[in-house]
Structures are given as C-alpha cells and as structure tokens.
Protein backbone atom coordinates (compact mmCIF):
# COMPACT_ATOMS: atom_id res chain seq x y z
CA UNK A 1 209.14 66.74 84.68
CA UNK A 2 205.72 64.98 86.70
CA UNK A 3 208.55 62.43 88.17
CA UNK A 4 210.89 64.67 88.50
CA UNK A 5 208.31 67.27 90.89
CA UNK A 6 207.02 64.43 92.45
CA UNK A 7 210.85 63.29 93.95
CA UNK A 8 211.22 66.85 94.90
CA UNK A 9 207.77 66.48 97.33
CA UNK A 10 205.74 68.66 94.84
CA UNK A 11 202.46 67.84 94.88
CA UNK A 12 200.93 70.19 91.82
CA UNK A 13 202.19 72.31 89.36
CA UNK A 14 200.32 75.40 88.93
CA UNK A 15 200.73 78.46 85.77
CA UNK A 16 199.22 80.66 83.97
CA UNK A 17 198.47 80.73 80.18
CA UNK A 18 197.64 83.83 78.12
CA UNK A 19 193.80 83.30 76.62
CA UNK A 20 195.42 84.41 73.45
CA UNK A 21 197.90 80.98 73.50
CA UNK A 22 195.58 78.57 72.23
CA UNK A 23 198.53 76.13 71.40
CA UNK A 24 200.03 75.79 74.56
CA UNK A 25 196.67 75.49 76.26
CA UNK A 26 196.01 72.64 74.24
CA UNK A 27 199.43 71.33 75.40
CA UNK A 28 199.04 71.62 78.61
CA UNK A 29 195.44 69.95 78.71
CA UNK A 30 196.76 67.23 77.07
CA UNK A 31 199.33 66.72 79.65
CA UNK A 32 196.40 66.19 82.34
CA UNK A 33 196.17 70.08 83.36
CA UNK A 34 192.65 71.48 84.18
CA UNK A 35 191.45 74.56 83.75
CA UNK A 36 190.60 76.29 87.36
CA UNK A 37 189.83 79.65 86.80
CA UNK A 38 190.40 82.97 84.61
CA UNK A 39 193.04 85.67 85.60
CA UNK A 40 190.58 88.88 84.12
CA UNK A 41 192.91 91.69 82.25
CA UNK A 42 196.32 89.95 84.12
CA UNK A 43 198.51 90.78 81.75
CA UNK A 44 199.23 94.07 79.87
CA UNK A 45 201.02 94.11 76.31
CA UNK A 46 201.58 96.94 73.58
CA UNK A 47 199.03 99.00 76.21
CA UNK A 48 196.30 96.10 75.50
CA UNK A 49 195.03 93.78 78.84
CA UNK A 50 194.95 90.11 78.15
CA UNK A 51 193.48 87.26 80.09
CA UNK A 52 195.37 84.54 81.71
CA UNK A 53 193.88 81.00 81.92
CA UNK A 54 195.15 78.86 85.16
CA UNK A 55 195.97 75.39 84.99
CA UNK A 56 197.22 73.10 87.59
CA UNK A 57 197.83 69.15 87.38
CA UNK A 58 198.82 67.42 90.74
CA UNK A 59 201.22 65.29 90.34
C-alpha cells in the first residue's frame, strides 16, 4: 500500500481510529503511523460519543 501511494504522488496517509480500537491502533503504530491529535466525542454509536485517535504516516 506505502509503494503503491507513493507511485500515485501521495505523500501521507491520514485516518482516524476509534479510542475504543486498541488493536488496530497498535497496527497502525507498528506500521510507522504517529499519533497527531484526538478527535473529542467524533463519533456517535448506540446514542454514546466516542473519541477518534488520528494517525498519519508520510510515505
């Protein structure tokens, strides 16, 4: 996928993670993503707000 962005001219890949999502956090930080910042009550599920960590990794 990294070579694949980078042939298309990306230059970083940028998403958001629900806080709740410890596994794919994990994933993604061991992929080379860093955490940049905290999305407060983004996301709304079953009437309960959730926070969204965001990740980016430049490529």
């Amino acid at each position: 996928m990294f070579e694949a962005s980078r042939l298309k001219g990306y230059e970083k890949i940028f998403t958001f993670i629900r806080a709740d999502n410890t596994a794919a956090l994990t994933t993604y930080l061991n992929q080379g993503f860093q955490i940049v910042g905290t999305a407060k009550r983004h996301a709304k599920i079953d009437r309960i707000y959730l926070d969204e960590i965001i990740v980016e990794r430049f490529v």
